[in-house]
Structures are given as C-alpha cells and as structure tokens.
PDB file of N, CA and C in Angstrom:
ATOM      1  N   UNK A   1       2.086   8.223   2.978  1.00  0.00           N
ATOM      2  CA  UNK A   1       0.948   7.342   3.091  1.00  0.00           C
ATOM      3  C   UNK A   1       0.265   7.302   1.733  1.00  0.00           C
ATOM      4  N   UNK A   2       0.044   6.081   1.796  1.00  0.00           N
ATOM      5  CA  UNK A   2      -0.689   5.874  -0.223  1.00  0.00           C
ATOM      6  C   UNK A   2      -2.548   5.551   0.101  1.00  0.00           C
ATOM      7  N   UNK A   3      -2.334   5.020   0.988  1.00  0.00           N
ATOM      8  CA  UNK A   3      -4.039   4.460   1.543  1.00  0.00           C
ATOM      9  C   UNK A   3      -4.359   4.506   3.005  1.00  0.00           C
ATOM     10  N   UNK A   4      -5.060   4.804   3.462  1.00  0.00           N
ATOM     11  CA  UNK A   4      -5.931   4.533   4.235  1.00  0.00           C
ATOM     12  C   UNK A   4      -7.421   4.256   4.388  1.00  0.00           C
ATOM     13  N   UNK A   5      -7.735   3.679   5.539  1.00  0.00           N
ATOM     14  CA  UNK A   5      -8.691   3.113   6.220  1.00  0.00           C
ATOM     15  C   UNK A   5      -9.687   3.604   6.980  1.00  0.00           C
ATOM     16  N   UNK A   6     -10.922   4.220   6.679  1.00  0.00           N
ATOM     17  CA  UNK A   6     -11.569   4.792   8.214  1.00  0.00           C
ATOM     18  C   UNK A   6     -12.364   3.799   8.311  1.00  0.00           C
ATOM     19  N   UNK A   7     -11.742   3.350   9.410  1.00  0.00           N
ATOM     20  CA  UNK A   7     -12.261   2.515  10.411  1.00  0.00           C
ATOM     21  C   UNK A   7     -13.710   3.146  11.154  1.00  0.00           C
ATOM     22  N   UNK A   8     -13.997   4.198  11.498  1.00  0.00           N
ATOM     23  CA  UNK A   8     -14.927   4.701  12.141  1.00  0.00           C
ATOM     24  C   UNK A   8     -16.646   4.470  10.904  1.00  0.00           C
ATOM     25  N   UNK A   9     -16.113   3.448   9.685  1.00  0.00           N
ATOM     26  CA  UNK A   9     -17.229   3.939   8.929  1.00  0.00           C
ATOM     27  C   UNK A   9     -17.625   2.092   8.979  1.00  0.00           C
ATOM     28  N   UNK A  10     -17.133   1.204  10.125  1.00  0.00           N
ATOM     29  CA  UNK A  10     -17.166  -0.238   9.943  1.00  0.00           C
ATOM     30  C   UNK A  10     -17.381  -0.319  11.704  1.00  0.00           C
ATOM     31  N   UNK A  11     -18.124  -1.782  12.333  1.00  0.00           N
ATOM     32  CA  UNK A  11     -17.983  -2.015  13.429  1.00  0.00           C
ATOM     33  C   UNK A  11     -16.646  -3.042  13.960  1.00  0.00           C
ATOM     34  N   UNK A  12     -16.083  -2.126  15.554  1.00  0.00           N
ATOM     35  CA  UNK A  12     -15.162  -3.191  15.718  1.00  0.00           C
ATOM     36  C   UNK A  12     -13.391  -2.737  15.237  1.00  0.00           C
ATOM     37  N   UNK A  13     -13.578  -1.713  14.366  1.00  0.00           N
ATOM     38  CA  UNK A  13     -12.026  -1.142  14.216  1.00  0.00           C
ATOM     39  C   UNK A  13     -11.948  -0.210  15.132  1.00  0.00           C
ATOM     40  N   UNK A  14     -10.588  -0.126  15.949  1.00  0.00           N
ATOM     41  CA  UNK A  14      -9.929   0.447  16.731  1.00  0.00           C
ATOM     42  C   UNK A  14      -9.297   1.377  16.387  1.00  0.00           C
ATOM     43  N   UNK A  15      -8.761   1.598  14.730  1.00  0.00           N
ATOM     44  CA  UNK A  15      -7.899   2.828  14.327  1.00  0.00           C
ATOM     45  C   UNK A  15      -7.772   3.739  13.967  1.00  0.00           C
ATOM     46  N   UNK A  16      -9.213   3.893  14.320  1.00  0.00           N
ATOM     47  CA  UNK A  16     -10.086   5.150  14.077  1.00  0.00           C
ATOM     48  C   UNK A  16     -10.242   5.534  12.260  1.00  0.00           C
ATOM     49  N   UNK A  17      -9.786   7.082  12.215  1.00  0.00           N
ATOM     50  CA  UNK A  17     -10.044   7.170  10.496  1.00  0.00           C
ATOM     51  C   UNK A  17      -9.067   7.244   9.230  1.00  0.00           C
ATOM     52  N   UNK A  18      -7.836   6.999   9.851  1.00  0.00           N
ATOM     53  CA  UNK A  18      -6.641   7.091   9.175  1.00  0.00           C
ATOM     54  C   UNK A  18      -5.561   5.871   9.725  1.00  0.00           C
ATOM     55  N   UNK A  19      -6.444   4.445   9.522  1.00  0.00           N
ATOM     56  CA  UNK A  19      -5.248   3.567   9.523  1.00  0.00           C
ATOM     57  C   UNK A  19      -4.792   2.770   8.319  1.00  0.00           C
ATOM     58  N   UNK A  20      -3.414   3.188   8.361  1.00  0.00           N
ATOM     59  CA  UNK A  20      -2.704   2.738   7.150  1.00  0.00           C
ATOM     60  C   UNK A  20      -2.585   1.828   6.532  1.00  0.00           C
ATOM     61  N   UNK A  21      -3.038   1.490   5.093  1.00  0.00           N
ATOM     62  CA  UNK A  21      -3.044   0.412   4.090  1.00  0.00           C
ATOM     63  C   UNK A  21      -1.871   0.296   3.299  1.00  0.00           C
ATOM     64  N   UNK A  22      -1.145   1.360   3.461  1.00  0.00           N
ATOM     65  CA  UNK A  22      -0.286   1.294   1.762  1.00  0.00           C
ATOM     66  C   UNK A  22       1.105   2.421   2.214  1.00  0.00           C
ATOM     67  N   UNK A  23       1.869   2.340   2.205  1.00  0.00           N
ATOM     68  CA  UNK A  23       3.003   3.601   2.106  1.00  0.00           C
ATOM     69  C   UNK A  23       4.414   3.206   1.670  1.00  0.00           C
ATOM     70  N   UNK A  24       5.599   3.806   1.418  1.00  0.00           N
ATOM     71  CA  UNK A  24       6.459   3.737   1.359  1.00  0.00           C
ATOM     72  C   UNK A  24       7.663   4.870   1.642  1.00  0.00           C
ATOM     73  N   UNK A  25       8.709   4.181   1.924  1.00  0.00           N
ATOM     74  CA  UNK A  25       9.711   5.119   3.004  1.00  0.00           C
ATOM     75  C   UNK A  25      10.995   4.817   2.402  1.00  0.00           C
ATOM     76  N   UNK A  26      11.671   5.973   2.852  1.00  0.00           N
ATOM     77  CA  UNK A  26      13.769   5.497   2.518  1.00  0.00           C
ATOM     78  C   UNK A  26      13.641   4.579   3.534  1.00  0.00           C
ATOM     79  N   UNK A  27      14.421   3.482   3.275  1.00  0.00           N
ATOM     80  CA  UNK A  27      14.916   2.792   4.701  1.00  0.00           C
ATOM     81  C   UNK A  27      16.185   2.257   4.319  1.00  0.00           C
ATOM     82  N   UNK A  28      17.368   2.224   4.909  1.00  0.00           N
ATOM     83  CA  UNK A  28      18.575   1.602   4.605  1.00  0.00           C
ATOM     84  C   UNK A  28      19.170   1.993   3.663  1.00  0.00           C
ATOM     85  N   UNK A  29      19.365   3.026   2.978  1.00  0.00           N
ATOM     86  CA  UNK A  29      19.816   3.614   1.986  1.00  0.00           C
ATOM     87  C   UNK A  29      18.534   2.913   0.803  1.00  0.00           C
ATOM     88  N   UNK A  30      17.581   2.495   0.580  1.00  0.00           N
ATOM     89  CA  UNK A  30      16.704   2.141  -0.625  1.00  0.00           C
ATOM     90  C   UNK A  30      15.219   2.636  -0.237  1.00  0.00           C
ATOM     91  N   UNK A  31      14.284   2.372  -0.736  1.00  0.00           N
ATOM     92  CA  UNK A  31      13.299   2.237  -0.754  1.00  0.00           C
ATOM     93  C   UNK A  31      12.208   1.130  -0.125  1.00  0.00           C
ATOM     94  N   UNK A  32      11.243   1.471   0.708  1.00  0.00           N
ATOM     95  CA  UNK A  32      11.013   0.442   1.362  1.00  0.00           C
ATOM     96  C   UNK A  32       9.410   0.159   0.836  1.00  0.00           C
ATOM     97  N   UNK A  33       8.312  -0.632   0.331  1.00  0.00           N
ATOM     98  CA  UNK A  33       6.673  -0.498  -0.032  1.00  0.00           C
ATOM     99  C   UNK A  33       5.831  -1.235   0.984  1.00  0.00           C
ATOM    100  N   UNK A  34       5.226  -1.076   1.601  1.00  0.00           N
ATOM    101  CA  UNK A  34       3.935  -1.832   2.254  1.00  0.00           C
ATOM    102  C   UNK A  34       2.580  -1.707   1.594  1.00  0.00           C
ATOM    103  N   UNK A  35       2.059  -2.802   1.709  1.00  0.00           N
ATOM    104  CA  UNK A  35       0.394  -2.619   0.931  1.00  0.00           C
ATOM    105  C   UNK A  35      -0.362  -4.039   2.062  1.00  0.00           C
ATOM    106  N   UNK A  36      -1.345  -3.518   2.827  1.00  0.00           N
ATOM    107  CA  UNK A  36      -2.067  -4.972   3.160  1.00  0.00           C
ATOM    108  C   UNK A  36      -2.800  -5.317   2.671  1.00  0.00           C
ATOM    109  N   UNK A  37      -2.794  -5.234   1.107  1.00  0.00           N
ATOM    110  CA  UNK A  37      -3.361  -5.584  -0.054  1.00  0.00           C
ATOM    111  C   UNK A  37      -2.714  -7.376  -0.004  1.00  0.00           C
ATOM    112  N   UNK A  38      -2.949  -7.935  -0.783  1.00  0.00           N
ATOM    113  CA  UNK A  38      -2.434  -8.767  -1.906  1.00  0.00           C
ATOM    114  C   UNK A  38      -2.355 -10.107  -0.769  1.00  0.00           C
ATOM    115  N   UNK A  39      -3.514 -10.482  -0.102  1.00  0.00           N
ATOM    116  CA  UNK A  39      -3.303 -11.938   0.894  1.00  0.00           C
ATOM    117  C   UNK A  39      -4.185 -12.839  -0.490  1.00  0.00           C
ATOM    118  N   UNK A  40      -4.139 -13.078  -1.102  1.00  0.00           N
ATOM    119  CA  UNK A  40      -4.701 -14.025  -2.145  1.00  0.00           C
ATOM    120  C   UNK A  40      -4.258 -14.165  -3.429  1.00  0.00           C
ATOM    121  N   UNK A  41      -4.195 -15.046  -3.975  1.00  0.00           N
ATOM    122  CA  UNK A  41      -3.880 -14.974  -5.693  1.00  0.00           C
ATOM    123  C   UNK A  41      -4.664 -14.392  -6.467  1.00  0.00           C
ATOM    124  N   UNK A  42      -5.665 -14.345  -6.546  1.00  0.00           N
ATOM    125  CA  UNK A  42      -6.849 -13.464  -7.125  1.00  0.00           C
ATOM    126  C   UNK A  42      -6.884 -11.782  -6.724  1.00  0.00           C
ATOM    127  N   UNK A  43      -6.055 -11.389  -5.812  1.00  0.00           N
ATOM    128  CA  UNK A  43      -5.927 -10.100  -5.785  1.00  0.00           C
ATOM    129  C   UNK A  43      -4.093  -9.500  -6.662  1.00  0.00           C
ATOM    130  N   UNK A  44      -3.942 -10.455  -7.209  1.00  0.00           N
ATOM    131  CA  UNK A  44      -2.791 -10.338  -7.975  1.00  0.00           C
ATOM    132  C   UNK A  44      -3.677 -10.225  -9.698  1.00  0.00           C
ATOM    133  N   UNK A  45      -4.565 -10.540 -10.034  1.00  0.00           N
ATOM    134  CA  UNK A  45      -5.547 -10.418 -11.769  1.00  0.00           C
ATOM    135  C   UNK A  45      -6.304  -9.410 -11.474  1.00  0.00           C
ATOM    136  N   UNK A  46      -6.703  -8.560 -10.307  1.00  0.00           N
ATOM    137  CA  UNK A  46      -7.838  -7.469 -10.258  1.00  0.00           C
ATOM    138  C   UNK A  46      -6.802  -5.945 -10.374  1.00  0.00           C
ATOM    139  N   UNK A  47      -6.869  -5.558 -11.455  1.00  0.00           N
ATOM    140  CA  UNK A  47      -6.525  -4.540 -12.354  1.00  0.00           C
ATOM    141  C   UNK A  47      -6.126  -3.336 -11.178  1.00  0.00           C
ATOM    142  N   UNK A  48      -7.114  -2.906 -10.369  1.00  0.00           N
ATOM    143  CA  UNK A  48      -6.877  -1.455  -9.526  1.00  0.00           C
ATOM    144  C   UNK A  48      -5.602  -1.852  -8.473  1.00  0.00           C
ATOM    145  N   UNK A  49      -5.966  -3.413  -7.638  1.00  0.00           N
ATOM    146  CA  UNK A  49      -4.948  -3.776  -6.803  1.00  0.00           C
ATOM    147  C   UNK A  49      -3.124  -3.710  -7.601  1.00  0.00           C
ATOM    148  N   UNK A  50      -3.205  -4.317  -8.743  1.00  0.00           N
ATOM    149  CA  UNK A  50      -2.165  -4.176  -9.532  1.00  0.00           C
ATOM    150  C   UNK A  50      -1.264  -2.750 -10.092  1.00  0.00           C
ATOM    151  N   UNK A  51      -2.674  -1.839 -10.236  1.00  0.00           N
ATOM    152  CA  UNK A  51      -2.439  -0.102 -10.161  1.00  0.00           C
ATOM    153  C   UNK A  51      -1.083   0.392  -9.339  1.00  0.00           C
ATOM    154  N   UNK A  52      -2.045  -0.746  -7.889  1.00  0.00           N
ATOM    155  CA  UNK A  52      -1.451   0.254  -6.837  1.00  0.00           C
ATOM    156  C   UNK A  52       0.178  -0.464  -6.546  1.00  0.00           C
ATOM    157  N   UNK A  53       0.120  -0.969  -6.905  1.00  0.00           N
ATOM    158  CA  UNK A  53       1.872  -1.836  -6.535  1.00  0.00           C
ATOM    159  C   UNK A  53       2.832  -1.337  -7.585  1.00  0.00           C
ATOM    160  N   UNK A  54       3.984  -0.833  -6.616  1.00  0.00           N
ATOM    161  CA  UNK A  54       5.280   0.001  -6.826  1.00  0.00           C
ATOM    162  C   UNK A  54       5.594  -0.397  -8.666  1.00  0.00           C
ATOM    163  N   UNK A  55       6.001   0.847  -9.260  1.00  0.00           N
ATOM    164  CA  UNK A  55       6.360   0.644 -11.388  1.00  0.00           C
ATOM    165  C   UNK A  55       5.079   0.656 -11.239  1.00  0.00           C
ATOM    166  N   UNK A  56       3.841   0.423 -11.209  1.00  0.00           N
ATOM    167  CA  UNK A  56       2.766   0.631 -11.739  1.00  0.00           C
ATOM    168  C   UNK A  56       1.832   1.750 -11.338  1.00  0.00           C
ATOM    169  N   UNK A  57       2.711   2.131 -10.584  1.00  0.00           N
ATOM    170  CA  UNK A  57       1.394   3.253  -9.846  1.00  0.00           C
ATOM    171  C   UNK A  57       2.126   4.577  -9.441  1.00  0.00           C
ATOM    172  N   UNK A  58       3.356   4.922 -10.370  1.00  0.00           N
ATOM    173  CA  UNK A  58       4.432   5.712 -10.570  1.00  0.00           C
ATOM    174  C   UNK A  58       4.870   5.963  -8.901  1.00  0.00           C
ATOM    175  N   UNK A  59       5.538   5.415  -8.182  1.00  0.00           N
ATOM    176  CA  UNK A  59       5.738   5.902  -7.499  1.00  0.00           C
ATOM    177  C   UNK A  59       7.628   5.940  -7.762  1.00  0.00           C
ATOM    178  N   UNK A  60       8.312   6.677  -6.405  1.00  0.00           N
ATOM    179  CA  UNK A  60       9.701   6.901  -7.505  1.00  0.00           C
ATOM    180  C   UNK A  60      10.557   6.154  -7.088  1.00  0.00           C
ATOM    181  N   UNK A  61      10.285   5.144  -8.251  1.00  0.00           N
ATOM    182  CA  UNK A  61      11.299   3.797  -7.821  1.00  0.00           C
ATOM    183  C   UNK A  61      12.784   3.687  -8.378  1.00  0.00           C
ATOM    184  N   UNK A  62      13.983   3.524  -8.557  1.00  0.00           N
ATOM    185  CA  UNK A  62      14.613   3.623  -9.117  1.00  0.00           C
ATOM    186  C   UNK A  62      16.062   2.543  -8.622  1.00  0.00           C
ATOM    187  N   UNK A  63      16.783   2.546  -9.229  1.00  0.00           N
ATOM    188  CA  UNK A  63      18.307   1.679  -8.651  1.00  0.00           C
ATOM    189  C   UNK A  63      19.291   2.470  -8.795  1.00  0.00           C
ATOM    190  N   UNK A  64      19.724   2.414  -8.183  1.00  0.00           N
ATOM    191  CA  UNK A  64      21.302   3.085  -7.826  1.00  0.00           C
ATOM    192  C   UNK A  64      22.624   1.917  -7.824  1.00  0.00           C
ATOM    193  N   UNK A  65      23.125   2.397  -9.460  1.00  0.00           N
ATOM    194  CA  UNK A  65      24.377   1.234  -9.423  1.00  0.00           C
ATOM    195  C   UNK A  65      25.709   2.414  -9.833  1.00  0.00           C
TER     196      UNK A  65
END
C-alpha cells in the first residue's frame, strides 16, 4: 500500500481509516500500479501527484527481457 485514506476524518465515507489510494502488486508475471489519483489533466503539472507515479517515486520497476 503507497496511500491511504481516513475516511473517518470526512462525512459520508464508509472505509473507515485505511482505504486505499495508491499500491502496487506482482500480477501475471509483471508488475501491476494503481493510484485514484490522476482523473484530470491538471493533476498530471502538480509536481507531488507526479512524485507519486511509478520511475518517479522509486518504486521497483524494472523489465525483464
């Protein structure tokens, strides 16, 4: 898990204090990223959102040839 959410600090969330924004997993022999970041074009120029997306935010990305 890369982010979460406490919901318990907003009205109206259900997922209490640890619902997930961001993670990544093996899946299928590769690497898999989620972020429910990035629904706009303008969250693609704001510097921290950009941080957090996979090569930029070291996570261990790599190819296998």
């Amino acid at each position: 898990m890369l982010a979460t959410l406490d919901e318990t600090t907003d009205s109206g969330g259900t997922n209490g204090p640890g619902h997930p924004l961001a993670w990544y997993q093996a899946c299928a022999g590769g690497q898999a990223f989620y972020t429910a970041g990035g629904h706009t074009d303008d969250s693609y120029r704001e510097p921290l959102f950009l941080q957090h997306l996979p090569g930029a935010s070291g996570m261990p990305w790599g190819s296998r040839a």
